[in-house]
PDB file of N, CA and C in Angstrom:
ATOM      1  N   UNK A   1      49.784 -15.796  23.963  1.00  0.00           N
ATOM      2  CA  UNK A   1      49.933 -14.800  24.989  1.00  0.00           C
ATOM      3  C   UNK A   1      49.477 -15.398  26.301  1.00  0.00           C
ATOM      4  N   UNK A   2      50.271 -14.957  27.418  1.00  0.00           N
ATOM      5  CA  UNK A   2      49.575 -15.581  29.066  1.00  0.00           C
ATOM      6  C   UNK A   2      50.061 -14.347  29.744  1.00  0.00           C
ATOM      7  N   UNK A   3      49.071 -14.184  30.359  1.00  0.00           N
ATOM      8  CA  UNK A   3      48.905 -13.408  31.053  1.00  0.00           C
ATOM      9  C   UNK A   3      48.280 -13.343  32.763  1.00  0.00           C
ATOM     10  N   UNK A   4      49.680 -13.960  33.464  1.00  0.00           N
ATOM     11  CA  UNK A   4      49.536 -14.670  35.112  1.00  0.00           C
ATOM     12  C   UNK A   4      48.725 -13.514  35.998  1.00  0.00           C
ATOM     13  N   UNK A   5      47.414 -14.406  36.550  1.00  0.00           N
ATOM     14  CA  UNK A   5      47.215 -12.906  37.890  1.00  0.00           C
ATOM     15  C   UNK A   5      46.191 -12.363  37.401  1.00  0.00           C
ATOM     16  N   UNK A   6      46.043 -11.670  36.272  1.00  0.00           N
ATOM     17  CA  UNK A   6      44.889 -10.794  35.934  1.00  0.00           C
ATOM     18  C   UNK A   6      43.866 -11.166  35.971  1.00  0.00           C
ATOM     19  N   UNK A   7      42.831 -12.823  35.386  1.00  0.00           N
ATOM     20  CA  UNK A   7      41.879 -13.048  35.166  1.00  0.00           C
ATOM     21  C   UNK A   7      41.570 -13.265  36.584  1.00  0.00           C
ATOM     22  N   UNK A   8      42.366 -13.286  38.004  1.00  0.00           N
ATOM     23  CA  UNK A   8      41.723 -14.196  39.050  1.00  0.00           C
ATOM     24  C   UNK A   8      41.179 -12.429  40.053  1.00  0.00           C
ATOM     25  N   UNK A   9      42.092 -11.522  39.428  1.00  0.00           N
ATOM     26  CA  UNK A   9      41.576  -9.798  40.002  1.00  0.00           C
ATOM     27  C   UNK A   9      40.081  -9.545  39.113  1.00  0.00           C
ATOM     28  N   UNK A  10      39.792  -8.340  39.692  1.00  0.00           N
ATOM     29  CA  UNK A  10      38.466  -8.285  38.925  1.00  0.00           C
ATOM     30  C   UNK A  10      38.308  -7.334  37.364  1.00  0.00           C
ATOM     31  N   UNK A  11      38.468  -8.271  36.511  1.00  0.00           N
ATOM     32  CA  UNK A  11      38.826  -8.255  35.201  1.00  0.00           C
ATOM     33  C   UNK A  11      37.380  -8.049  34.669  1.00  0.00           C
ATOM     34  N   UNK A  12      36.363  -7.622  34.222  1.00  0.00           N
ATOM     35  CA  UNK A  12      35.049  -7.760  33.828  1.00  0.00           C
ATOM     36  C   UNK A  12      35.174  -8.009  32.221  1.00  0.00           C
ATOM     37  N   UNK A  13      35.917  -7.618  31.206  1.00  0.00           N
ATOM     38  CA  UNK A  13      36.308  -8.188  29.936  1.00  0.00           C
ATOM     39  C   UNK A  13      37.304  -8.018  29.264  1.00  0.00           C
ATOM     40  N   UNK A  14      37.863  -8.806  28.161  1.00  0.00           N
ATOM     41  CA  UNK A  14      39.315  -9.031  28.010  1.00  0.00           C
ATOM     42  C   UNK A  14      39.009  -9.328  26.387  1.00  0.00           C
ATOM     43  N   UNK A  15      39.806  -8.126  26.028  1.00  0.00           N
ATOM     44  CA  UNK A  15      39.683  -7.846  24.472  1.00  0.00           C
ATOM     45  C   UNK A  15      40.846  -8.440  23.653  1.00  0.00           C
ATOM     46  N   UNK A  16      41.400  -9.007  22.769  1.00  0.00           N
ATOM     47  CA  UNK A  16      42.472  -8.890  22.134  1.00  0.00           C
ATOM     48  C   UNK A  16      42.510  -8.880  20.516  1.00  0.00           C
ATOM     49  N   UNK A  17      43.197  -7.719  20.076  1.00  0.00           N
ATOM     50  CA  UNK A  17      43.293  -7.617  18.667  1.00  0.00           C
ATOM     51  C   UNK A  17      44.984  -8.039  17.948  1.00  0.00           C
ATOM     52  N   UNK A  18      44.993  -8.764  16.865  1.00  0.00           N
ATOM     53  CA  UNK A  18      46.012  -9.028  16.252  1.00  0.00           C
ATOM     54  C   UNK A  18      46.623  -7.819  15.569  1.00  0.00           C
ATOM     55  N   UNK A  19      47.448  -7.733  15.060  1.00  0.00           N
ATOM     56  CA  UNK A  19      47.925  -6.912  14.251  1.00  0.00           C
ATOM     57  C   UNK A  19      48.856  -7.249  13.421  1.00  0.00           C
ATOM     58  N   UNK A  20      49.021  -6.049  12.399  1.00  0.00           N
ATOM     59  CA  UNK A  20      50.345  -6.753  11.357  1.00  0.00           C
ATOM     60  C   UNK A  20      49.757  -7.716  10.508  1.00  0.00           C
ATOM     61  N   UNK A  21      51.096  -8.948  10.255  1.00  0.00           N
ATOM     62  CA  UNK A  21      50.157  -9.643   9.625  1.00  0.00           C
ATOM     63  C   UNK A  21      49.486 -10.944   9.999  1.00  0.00           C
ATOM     64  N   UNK A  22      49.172 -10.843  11.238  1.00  0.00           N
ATOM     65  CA  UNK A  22      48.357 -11.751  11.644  1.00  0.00           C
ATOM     66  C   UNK A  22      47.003 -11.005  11.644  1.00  0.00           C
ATOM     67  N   UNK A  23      46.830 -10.168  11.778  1.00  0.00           N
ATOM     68  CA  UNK A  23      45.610  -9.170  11.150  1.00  0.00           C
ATOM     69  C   UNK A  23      44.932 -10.032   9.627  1.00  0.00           C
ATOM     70  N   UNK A  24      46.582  -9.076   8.892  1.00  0.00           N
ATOM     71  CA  UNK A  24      45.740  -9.328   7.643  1.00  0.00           C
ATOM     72  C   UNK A  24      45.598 -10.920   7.126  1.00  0.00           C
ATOM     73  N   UNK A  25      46.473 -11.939   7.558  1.00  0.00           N
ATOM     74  CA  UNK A  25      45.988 -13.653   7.383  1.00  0.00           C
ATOM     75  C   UNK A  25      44.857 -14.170   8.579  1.00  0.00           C
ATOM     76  N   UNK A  26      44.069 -13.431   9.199  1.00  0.00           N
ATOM     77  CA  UNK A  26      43.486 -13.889  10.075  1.00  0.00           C
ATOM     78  C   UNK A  26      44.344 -15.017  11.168  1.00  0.00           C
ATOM     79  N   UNK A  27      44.689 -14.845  11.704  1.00  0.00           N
ATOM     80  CA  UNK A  27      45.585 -15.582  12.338  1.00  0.00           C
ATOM     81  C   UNK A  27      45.777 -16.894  11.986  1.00  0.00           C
ATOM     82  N   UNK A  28      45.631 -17.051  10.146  1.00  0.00           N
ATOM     83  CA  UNK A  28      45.974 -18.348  10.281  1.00  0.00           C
ATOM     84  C   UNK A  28      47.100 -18.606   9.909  1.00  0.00           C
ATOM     85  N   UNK A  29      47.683 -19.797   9.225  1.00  0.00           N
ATOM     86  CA  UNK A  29      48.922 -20.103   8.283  1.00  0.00           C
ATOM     87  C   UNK A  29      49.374 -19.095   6.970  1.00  0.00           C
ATOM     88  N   UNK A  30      50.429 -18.548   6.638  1.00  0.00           N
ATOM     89  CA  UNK A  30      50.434 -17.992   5.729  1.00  0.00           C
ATOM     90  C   UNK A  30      52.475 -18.368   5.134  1.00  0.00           C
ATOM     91  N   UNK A  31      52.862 -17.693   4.180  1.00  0.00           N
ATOM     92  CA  UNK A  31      54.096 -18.246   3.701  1.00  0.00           C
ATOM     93  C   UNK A  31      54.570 -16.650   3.483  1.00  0.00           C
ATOM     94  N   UNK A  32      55.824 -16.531   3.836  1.00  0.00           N
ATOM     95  CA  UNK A  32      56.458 -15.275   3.171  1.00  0.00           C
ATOM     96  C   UNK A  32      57.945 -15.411   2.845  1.00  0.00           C
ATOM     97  N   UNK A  33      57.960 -15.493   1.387  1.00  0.00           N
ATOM     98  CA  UNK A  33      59.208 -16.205   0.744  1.00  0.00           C
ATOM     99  C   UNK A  33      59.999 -14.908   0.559  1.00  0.00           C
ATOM    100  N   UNK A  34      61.333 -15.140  -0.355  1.00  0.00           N
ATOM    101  CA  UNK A  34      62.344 -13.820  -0.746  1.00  0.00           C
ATOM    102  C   UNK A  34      61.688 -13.451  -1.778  1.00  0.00           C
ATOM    103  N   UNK A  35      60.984 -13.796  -2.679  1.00  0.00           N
ATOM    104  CA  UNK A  35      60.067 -13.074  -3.570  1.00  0.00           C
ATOM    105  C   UNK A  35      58.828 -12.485  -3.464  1.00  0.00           C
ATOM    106  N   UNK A  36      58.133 -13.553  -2.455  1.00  0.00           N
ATOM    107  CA  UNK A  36      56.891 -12.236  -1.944  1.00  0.00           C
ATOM    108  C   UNK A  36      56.982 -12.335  -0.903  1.00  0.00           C
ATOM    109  N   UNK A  37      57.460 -11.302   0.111  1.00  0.00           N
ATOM    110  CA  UNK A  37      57.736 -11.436   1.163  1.00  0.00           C
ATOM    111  C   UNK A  37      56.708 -10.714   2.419  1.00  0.00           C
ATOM    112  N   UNK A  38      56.415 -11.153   3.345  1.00  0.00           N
ATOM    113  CA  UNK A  38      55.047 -10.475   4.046  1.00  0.00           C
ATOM    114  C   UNK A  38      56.420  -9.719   4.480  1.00  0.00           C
ATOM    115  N   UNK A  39      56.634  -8.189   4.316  1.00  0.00           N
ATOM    116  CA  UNK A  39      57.365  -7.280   5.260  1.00  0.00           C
ATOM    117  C   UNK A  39      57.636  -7.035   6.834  1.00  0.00           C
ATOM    118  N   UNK A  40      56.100  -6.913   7.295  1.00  0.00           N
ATOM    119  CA  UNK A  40      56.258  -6.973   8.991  1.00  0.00           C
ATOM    120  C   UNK A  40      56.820  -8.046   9.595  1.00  0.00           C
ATOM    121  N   UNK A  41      56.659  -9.294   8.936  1.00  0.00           N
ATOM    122  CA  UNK A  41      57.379 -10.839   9.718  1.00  0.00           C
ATOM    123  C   UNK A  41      58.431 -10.802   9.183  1.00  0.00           C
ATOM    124  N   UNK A  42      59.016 -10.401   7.946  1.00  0.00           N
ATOM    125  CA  UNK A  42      60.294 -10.710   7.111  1.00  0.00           C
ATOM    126  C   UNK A  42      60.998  -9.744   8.318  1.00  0.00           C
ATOM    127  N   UNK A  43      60.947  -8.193   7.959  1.00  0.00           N
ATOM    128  CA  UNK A  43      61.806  -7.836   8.547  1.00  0.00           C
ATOM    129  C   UNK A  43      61.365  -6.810  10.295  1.00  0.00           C
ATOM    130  N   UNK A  44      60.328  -7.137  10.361  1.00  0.00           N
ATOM    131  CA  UNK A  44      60.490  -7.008  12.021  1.00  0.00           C
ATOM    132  C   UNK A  44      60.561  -8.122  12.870  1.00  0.00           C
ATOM    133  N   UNK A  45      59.673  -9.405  12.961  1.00  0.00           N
ATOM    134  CA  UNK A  45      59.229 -10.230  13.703  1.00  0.00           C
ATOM    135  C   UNK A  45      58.684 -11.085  13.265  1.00  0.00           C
ATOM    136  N   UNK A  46      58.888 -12.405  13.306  1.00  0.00           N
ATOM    137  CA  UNK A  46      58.007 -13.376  13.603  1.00  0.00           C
ATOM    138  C   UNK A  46      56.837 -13.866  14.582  1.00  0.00           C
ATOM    139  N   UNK A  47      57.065 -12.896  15.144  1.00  0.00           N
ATOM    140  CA  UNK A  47      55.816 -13.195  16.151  1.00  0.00           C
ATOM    141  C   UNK A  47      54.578 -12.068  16.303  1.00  0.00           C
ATOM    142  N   UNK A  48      53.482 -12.815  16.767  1.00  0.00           N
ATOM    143  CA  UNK A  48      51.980 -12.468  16.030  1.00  0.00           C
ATOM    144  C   UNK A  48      52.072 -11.060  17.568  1.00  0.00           C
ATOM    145  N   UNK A  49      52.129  -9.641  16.659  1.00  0.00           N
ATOM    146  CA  UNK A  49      51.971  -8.558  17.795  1.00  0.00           C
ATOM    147  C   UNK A  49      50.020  -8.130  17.930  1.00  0.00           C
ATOM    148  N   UNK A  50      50.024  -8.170  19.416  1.00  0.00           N
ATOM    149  CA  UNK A  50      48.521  -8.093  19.820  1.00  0.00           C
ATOM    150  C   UNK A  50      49.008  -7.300  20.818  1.00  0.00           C
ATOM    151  N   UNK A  51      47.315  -6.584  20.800  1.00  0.00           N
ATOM    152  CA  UNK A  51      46.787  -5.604  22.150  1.00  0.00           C
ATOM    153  C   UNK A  51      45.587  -6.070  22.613  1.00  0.00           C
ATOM    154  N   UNK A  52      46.555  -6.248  23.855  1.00  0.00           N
ATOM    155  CA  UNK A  52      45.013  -6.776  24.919  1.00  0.00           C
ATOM    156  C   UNK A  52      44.646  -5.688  25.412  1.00  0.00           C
ATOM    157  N   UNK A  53      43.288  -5.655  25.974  1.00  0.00           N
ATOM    158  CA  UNK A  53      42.593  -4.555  26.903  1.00  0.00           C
ATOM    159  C   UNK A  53      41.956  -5.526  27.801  1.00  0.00           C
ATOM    160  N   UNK A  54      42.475  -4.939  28.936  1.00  0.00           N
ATOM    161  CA  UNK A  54      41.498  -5.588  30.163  1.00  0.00           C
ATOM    162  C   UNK A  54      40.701  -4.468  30.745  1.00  0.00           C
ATOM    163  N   UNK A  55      39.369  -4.914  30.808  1.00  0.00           N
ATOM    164  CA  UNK A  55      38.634  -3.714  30.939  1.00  0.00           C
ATOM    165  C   UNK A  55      38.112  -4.077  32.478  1.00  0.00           C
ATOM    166  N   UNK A  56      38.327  -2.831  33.041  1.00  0.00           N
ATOM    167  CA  UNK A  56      38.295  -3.487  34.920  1.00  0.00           C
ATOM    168  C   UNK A  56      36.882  -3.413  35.412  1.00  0.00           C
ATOM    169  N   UNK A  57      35.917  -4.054  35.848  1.00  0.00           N
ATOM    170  CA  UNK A  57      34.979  -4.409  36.904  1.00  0.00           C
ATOM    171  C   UNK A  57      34.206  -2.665  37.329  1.00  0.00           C
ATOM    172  N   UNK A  58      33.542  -2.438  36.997  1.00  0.00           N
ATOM    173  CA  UNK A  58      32.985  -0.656  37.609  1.00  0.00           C
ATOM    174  C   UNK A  58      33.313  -0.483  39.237  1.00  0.00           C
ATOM    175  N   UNK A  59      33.047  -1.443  39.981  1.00  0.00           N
ATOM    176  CA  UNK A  59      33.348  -1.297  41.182  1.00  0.00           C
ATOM    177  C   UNK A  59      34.787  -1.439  41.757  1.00  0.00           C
ATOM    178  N   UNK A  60      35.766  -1.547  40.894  1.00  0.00           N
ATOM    179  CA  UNK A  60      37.114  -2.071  41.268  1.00  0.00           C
ATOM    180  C   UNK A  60      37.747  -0.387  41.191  1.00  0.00           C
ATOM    181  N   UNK A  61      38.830  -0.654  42.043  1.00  0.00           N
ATOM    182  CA  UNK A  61      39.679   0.926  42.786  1.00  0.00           C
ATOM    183  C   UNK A  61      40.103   1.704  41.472  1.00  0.00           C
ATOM    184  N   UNK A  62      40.113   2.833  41.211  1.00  0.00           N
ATOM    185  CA  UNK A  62      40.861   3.740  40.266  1.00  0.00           C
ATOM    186  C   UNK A  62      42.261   3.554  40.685  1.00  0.00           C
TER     187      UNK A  62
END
């Protein structure tokens, strides 16, 4: 993930959680064949879905 611009505004902390199955393999290597197949990568995506939170600075504008 990149994310241009944000860290140089006033960003005070920056969370990110995996999900799916980069959740459940810890984001590491894993295999999903036609017999056991990880479902969320088989048939949604190959790619690792995350939520960032940028949590803004107390003094920065509403």
């Amino acid at each position: 993930m990149w994310v241009r611009g944000f860290l140089a505004a006033e960003v005070e902390k920056v969370h990110a959680e995996p999900l799916l199955h980069c959740a459940r393999h810890g984001c590491r290597p894993f295999r999903s064949t036609p017999t056991y197949p990880e479902r969320d990568y088989a048939d949604v995506s190959d790619h690792c879905p995350v939520i960032v939170d940028f949590e803004r600075a107390p003094d920065d504008d509403p």
